[in-house]
C-alpha atoms as a PDB file:
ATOM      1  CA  UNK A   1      46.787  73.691  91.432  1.00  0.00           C
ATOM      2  CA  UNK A   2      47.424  77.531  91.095  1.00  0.00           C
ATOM      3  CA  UNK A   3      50.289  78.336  88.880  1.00  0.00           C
ATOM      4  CA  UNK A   4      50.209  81.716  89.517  1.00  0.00           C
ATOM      5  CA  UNK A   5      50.132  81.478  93.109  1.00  0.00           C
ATOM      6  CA  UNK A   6      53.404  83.314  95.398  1.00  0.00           C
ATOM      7  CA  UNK A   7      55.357  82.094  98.206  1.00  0.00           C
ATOM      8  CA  UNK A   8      56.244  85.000 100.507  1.00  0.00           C
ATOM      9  CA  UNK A   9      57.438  82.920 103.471  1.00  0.00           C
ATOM     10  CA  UNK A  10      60.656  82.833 104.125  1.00  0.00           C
ATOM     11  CA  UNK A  11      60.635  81.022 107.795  1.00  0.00           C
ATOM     12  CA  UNK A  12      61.039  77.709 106.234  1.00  0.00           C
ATOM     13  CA  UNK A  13      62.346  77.661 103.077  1.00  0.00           C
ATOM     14  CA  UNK A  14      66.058  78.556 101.536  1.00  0.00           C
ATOM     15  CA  UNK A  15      65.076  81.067  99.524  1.00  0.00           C
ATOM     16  CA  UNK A  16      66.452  84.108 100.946  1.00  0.00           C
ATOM     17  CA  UNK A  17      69.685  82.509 101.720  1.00  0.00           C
ATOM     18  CA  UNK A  18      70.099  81.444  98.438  1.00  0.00           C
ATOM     19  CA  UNK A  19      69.712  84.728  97.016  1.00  0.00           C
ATOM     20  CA  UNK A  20      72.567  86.263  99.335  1.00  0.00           C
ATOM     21  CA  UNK A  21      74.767  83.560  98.375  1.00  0.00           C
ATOM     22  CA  UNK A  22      74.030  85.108  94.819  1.00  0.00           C
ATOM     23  CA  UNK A  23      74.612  88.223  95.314  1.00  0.00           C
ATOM     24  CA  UNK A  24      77.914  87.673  97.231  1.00  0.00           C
ATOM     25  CA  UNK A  25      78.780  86.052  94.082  1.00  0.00           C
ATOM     26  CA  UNK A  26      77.930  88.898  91.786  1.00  0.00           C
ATOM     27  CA  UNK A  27      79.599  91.274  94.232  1.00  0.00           C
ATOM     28  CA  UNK A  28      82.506  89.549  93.644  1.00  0.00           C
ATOM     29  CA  UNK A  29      82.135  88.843  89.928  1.00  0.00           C
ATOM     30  CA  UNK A  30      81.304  92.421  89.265  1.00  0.00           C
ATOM     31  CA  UNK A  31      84.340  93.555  91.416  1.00  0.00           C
ATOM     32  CA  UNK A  32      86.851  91.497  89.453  1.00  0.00           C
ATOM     33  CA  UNK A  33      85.379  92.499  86.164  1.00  0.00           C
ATOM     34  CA  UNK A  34      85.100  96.204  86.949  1.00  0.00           C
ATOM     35  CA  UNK A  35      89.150  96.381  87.798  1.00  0.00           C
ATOM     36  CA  UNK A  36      89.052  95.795  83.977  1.00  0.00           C
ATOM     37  CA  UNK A  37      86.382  97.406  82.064  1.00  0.00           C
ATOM     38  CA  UNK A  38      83.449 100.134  83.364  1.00  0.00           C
ATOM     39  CA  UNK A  39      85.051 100.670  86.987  1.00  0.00           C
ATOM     40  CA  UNK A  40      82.232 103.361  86.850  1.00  0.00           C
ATOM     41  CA  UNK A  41      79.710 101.118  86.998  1.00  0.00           C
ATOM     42  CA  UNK A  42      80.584  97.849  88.131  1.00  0.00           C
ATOM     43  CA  UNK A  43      82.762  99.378  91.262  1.00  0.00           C
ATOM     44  CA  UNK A  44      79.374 100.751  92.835  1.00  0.00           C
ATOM     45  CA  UNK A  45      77.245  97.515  91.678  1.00  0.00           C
ATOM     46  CA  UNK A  46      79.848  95.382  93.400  1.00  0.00           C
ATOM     47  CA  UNK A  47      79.717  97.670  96.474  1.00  0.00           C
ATOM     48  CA  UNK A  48      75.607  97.381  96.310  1.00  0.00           C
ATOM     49  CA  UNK A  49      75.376  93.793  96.090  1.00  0.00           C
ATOM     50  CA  UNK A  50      78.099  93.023  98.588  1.00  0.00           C
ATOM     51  CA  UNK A  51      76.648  95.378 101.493  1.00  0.00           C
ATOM     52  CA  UNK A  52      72.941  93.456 100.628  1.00  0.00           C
ATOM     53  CA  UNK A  53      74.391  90.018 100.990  1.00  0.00           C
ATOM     54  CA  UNK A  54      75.950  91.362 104.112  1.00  0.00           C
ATOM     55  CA  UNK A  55      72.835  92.417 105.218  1.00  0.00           C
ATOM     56  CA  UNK A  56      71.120  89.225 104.318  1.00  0.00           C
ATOM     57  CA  UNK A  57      73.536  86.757 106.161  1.00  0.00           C
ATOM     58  CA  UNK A  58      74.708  85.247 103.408  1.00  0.00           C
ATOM     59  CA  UNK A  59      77.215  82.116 104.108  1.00  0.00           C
ATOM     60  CA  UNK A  60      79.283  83.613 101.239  1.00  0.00           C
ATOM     61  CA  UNK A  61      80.586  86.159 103.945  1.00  0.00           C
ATOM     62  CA  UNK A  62      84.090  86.281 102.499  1.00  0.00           C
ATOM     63  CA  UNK A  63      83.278  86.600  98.858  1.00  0.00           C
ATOM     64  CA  UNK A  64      80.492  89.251  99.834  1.00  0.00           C
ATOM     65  CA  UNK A  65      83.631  91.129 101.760  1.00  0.00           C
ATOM     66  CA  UNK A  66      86.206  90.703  98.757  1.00  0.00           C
ATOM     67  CA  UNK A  67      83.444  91.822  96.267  1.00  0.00           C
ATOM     68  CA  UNK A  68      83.146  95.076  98.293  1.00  0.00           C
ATOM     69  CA  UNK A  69      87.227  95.516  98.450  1.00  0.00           C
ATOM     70  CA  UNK A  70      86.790  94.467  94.959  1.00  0.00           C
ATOM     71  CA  UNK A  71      84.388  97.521  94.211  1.00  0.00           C
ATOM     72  CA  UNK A  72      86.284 100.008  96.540  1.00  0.00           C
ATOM     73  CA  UNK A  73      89.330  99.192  94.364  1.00  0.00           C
ATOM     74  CA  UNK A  74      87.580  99.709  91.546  1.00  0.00           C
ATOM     75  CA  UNK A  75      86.750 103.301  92.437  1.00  0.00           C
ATOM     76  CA  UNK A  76      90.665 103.577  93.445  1.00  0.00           C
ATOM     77  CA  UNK A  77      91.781 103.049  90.204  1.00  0.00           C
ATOM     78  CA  UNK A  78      88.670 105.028  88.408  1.00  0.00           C
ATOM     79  CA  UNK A  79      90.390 107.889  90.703  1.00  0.00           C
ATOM     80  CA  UNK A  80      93.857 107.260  89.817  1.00  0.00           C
ATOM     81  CA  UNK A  81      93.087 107.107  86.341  1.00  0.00           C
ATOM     82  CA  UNK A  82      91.386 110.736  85.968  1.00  0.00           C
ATOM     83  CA  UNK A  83      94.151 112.293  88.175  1.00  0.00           C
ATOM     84  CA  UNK A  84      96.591 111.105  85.809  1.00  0.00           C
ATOM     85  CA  UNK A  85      94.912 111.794  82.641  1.00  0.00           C
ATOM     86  CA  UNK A  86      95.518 115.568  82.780  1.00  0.00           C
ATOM     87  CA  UNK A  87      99.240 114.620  83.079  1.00  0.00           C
ATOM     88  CA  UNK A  88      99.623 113.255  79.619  1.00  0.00           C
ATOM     89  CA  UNK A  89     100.101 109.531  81.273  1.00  0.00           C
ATOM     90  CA  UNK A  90      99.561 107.549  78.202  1.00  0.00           C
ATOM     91  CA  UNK A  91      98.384 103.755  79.396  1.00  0.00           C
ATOM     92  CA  UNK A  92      98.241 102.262  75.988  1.00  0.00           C
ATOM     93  CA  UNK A  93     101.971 103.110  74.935  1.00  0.00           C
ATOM     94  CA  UNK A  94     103.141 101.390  78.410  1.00  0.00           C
ATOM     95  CA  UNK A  95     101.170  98.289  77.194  1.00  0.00           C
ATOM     96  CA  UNK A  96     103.021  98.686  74.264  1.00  0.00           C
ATOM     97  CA  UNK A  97     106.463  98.387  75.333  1.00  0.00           C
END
């Protein structure tokens, strides 16, 4: 017995599907988050990992596709927010009220 041996093959086991199905989930995960906190960074992750499960035929297709609208949203409202920051819009005094 080798404990340091690796598996490569992906022919017959579920490895590779598996990890699609994961990264549809973190697509989507990261999506969600990132309309909340670090759209920056989690809007491009989510777009990453949802065009790789994608790629991977992942049988998460849908939450791979809302992670990416997920990420392209985040982006949106990255954008929205700097073109209204020069404008004086202030978001915490809306919260506020």
């Amino acid at each position: 017995m080798n404990l340091f041996t690796t598996t490569t093959a992906w022919a017959g086991s579920q490895e590779r599907p598996r990890d699609a199905d994961a990264m549809a989930v973190a697509s989507f995960i990261t999506g969600l988050v990132g309309l909340l906190v670090f759209n920056l960074v989690l809007g491009p992750c989510a777009l990453v990992l949802g065009t790789a499960a994608l790629a991977r035929r992942t049988s998460r297709r849908s939450r791979a596709i809302l992670g990416l609208a997920l990420g392209a949203a985040d982006l949106i409202v990255l954008a929205a927010l700097v073109a209204l920051a020069p404008y004086g819009v202030d978001f915490d005094a809306a919260a506020a009220e």
